[in-house]
Structures are given as C-alpha cells and as structure tokens.
N, C-alpha and C. Protein backbone atom coordinates (compact mmCIF):
# COMPACT_ATOMS: atom_id res chain seq x y z
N UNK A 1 -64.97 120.47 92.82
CA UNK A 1 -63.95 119.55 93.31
C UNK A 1 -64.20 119.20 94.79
N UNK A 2 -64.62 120.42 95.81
CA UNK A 2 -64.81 120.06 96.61
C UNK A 2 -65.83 119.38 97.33
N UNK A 3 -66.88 119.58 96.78
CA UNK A 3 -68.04 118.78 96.40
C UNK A 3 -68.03 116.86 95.87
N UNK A 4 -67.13 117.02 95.39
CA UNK A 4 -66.70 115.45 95.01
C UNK A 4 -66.32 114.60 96.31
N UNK A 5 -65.19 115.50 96.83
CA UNK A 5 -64.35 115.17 98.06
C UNK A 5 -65.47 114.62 99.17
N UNK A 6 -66.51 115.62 99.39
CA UNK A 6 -67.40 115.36 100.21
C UNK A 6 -68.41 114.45 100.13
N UNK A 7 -68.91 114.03 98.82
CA UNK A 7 -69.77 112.96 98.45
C UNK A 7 -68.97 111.52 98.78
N UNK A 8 -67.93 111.26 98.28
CA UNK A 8 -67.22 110.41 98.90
C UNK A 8 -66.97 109.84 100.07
N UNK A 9 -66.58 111.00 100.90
CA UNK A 9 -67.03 110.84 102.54
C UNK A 9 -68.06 110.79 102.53
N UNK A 10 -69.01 111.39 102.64
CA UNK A 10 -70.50 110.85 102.96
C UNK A 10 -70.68 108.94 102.77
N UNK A 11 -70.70 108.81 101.26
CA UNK A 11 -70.65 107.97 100.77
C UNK A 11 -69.79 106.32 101.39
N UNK A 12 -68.62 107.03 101.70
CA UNK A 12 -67.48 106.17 102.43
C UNK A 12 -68.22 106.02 103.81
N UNK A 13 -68.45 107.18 104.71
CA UNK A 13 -69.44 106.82 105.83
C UNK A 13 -70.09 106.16 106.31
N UNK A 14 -71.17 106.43 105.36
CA UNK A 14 -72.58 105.21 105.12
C UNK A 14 -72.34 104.01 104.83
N UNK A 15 -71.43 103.94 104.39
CA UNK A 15 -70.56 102.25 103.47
C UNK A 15 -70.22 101.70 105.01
N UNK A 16 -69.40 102.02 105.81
CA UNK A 16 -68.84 101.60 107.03
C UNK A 16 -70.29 101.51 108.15
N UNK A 17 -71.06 102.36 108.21
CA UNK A 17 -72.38 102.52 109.31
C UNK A 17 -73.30 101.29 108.84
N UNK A 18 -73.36 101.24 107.31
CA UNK A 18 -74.16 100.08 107.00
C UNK A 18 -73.60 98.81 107.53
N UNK A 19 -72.56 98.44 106.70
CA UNK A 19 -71.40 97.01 107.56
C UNK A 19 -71.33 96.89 108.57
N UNK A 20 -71.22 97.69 109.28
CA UNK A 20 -70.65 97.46 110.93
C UNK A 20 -72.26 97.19 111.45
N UNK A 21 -73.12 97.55 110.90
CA UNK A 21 -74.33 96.58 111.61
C UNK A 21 -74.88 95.43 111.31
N UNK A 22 -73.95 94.72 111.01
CA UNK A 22 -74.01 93.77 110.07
C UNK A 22 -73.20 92.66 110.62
N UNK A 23 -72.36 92.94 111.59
CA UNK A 23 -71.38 91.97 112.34
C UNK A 23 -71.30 91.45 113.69
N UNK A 24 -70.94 90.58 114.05
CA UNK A 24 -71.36 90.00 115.21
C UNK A 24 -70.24 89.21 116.11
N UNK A 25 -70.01 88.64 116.99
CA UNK A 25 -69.15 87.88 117.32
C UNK A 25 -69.84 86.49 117.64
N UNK A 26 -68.63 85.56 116.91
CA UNK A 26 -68.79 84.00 117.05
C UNK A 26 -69.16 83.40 118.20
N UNK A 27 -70.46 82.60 118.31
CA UNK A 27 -70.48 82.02 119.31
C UNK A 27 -69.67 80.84 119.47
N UNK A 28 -68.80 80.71 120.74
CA UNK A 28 -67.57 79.64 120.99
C UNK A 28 -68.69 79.22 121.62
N UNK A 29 -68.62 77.74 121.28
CA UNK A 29 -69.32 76.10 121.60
C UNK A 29 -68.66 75.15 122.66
N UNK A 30 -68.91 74.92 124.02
CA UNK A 30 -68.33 74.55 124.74
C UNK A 30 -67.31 73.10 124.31
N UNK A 31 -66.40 72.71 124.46
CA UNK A 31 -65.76 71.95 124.62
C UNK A 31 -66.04 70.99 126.14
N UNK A 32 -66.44 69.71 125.77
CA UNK A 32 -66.33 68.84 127.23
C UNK A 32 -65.28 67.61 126.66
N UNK A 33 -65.26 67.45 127.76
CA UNK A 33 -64.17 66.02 127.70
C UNK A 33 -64.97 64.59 127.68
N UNK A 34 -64.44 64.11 126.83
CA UNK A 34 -65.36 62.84 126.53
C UNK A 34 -65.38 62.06 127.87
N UNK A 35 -64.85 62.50 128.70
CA UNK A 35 -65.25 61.35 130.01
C UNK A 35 -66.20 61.99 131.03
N UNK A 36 -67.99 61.48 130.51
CA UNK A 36 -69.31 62.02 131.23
C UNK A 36 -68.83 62.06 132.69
N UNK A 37 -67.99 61.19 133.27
CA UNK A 37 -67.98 61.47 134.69
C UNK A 37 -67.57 62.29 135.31
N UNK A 38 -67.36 63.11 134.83
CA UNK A 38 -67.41 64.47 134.97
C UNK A 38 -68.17 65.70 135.63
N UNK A 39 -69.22 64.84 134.77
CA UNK A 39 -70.75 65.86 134.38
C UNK A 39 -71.54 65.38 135.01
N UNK A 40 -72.27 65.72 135.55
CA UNK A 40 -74.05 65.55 135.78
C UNK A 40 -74.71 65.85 134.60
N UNK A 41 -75.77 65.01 134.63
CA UNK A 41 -76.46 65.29 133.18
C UNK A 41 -77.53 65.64 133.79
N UNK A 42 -77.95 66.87 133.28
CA UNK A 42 -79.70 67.14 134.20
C UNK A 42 -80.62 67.25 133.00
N UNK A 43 -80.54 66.60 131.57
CA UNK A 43 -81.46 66.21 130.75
C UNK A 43 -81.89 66.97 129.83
N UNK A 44 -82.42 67.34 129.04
CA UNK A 44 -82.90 67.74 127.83
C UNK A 44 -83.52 69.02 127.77
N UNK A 45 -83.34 70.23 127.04
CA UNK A 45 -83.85 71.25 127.39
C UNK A 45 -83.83 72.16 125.93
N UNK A 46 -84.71 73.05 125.81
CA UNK A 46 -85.22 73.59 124.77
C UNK A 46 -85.03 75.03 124.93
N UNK A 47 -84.26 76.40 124.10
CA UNK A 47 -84.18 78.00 124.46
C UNK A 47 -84.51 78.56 122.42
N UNK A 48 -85.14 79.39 122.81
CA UNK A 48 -85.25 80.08 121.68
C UNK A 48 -84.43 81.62 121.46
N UNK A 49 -84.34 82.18 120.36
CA UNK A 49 -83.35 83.46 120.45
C UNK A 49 -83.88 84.21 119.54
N UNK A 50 -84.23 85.52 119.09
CA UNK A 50 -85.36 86.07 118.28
C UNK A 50 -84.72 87.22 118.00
N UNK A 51 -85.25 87.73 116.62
CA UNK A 51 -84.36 88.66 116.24
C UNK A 51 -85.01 89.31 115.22
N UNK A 52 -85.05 90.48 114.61
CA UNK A 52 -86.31 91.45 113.74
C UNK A 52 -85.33 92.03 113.23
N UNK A 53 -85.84 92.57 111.62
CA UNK A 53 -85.69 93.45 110.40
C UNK A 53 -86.30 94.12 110.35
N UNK A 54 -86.40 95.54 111.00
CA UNK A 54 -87.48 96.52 110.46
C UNK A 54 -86.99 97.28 109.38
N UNK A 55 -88.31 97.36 108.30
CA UNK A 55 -88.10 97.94 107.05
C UNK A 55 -87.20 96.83 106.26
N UNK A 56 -86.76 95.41 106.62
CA UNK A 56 -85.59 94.98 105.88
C UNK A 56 -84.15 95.35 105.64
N UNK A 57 -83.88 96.39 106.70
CA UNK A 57 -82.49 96.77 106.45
C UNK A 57 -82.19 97.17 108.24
N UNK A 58 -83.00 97.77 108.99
CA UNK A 58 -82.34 97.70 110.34
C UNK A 58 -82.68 96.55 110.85
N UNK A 59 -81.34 96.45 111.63
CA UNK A 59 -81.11 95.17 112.52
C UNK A 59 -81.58 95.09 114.03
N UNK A 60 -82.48 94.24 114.59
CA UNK A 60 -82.91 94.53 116.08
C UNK A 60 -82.37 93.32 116.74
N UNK A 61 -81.29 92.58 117.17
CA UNK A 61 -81.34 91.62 117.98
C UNK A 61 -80.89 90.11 117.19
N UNK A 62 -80.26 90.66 116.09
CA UNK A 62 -80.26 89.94 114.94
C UNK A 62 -78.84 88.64 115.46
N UNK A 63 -78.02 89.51 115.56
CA UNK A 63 -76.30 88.78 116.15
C UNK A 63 -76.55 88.02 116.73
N UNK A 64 -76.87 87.76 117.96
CA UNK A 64 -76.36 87.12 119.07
C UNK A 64 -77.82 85.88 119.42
N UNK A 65 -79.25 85.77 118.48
CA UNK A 65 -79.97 84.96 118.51
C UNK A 65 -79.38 83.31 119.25
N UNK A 66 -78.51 83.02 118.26
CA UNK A 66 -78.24 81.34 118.80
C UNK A 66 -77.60 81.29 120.08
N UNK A 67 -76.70 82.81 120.88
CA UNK A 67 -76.40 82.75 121.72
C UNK A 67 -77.34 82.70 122.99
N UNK A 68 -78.25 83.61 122.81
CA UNK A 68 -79.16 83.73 123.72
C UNK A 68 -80.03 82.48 123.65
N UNK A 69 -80.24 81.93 122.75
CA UNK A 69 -81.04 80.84 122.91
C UNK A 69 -80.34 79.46 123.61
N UNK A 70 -79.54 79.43 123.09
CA UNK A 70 -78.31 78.30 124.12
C UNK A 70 -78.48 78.87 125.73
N UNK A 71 -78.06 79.86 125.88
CA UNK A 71 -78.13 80.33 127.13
C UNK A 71 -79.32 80.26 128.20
N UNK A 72 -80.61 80.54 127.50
CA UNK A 72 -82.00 80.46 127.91
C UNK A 72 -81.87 78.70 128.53
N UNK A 73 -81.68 78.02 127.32
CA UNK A 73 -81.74 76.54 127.81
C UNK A 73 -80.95 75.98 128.97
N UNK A 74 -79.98 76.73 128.55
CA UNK A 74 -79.04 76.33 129.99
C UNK A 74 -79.71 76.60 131.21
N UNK A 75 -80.09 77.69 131.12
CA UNK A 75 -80.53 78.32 132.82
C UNK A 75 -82.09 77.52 133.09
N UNK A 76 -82.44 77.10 131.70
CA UNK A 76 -83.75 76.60 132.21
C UNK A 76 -83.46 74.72 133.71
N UNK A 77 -82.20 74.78 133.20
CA UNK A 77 -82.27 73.52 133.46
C UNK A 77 -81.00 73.86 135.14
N UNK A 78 -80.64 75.12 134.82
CA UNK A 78 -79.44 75.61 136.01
C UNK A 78 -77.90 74.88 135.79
N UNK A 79 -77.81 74.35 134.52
CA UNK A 79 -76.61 74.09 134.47
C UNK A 79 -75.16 75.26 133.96
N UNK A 80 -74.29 74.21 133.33
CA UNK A 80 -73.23 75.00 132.94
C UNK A 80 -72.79 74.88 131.53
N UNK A 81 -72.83 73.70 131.21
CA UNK A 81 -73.15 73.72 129.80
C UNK A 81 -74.01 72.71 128.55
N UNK A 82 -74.67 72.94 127.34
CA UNK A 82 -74.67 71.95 126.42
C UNK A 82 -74.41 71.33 125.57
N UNK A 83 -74.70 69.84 125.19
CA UNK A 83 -74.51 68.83 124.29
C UNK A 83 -75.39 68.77 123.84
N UNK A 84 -74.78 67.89 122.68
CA UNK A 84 -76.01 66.98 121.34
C UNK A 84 -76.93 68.49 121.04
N UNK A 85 -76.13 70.11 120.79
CA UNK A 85 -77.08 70.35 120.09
C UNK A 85 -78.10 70.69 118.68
N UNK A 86 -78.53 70.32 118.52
CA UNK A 86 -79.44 70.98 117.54
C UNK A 86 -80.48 72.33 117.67
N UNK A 87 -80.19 72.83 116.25
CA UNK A 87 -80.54 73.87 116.16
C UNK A 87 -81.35 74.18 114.61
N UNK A 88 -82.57 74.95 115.13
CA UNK A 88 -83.90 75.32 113.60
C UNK A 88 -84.11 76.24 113.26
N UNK A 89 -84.18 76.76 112.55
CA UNK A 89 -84.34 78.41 112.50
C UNK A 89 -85.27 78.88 111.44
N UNK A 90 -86.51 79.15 112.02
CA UNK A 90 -88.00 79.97 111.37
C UNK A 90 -87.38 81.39 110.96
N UNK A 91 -88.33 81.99 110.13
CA UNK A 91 -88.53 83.33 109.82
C UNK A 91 -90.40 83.86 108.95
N UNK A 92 -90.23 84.79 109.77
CA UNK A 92 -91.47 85.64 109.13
C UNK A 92 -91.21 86.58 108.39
N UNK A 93 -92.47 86.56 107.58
CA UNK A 93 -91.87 88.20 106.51
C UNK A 93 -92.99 88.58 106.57
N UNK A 94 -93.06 90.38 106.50
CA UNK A 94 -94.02 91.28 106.48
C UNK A 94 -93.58 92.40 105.87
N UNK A 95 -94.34 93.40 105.30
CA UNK A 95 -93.57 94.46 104.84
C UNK A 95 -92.86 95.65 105.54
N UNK A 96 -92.88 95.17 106.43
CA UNK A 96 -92.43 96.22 107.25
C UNK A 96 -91.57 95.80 108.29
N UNK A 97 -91.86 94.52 108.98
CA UNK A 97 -91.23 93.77 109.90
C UNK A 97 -90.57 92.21 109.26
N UNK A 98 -89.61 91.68 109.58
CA UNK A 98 -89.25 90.68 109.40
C UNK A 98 -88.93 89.91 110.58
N UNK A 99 -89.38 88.32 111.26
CA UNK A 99 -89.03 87.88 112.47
C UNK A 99 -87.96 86.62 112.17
N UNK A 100 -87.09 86.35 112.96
CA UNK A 100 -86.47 85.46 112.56
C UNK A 100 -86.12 84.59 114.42
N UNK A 101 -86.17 83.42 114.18
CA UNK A 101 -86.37 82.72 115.04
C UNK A 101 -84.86 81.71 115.60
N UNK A 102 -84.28 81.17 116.34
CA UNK A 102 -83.75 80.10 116.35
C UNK A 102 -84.08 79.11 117.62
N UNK A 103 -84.36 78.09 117.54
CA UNK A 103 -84.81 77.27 118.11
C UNK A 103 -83.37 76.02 118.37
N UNK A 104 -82.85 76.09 119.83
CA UNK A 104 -81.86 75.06 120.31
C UNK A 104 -82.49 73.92 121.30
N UNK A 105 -82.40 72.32 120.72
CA UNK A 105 -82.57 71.60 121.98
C UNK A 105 -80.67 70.83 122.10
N UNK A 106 -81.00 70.40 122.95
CA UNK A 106 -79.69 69.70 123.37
C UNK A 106 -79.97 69.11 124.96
N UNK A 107 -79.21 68.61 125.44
CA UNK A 107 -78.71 68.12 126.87
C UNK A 107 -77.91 69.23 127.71
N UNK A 108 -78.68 69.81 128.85
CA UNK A 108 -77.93 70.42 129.53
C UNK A 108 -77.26 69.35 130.39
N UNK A 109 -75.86 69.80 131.04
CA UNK A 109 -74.67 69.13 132.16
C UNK A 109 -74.40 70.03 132.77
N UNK A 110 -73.83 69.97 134.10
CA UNK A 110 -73.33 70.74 134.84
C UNK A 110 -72.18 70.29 135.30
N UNK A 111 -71.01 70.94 135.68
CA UNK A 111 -69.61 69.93 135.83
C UNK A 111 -69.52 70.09 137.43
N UNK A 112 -68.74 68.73 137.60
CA UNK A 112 -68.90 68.31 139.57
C UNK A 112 -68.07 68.49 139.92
C-alpha cells in the first residue's frame, strides 16, 4: 500500500518537472499609435533567436527565442521599438540535438 502511495508521488512529480519546462511567458508586442509623428523611423532591421532539444526532450533556450530575436533587432538599429513584423522559423534535426531557429525583420522606431 505504501509503495503505491509513493509511486504516485514520484509519478505526480515527474508529471509537474516535465510541464513546467515546457512553459514560457507571452511575448507582449508593442502597441504604437497610428500617428508616425511620433516616431523616428531608423529603418529596417533583421534579429534571430535560437533555441536546442537535447536528446528531444530537454529544453535549452527554447521560450523566449522570438523575444530575443525582436530584441537583437532593436538594439541593432538603437531603437525602442518594432513594426511591420515578420517572422520565419527554421529547425534542424539530429539524433541527439535538435536546432530551432526564429528569424524577425521589421522596422525599427524610436519615440521623440
């Protein structure tokens, strides 16, 4: 009986350790106000965000890819935020490693 009790927990454990690496928080997407005069537009800019599966089940960097890649672009250009973006997203497979890619261009602005 007590043996049952404990497989369960174990079981229940692993159930929660697996999920919880598995979750992430939403990237919030800037809001601008439709009136550009606002903004400086300092032009077009490109960030990537990268993220690995080892073995197919651990997670390395997996969450927060599109964030970091938005972010990269921003700073490439020193602004504050972007528009118009688009976003691509590659992946590699290997048996051991998995790569997964996201690729953001858009318009960086900076507000005046």
């Amino acid at each position: 009986m007590k043996s049952q009790v404990v497989a369960k927990l174990v079981a229940m454990i692993a159930l929660i350790a697996v999920s919880s690496g598995c979750t992430g928080i939403p990237y919030k997407m800037a809001t601008v106000e439709p009136d550009l005069s606002k903004y400086e537009v300092l032009g077009p800019a490109t960030g990537q965000g990268r993220g690995y599966m080892v073995l197919s089940i651990i997670p390395v960097n997996q969450n927060n890819k599109i964030e970091r890649a938005i972010e990269k672009a921003i700073q490439s250009k020193g602004g504050d935020e972007m528009i118009d973006i688009s976003v691509q997203e590659s992946w590699f497979w290997a048996y051991v490693l998995n790569s997964y890619a996201v690729d953001v261009t858009g318009t960086v602005i900076k507000k005046k």
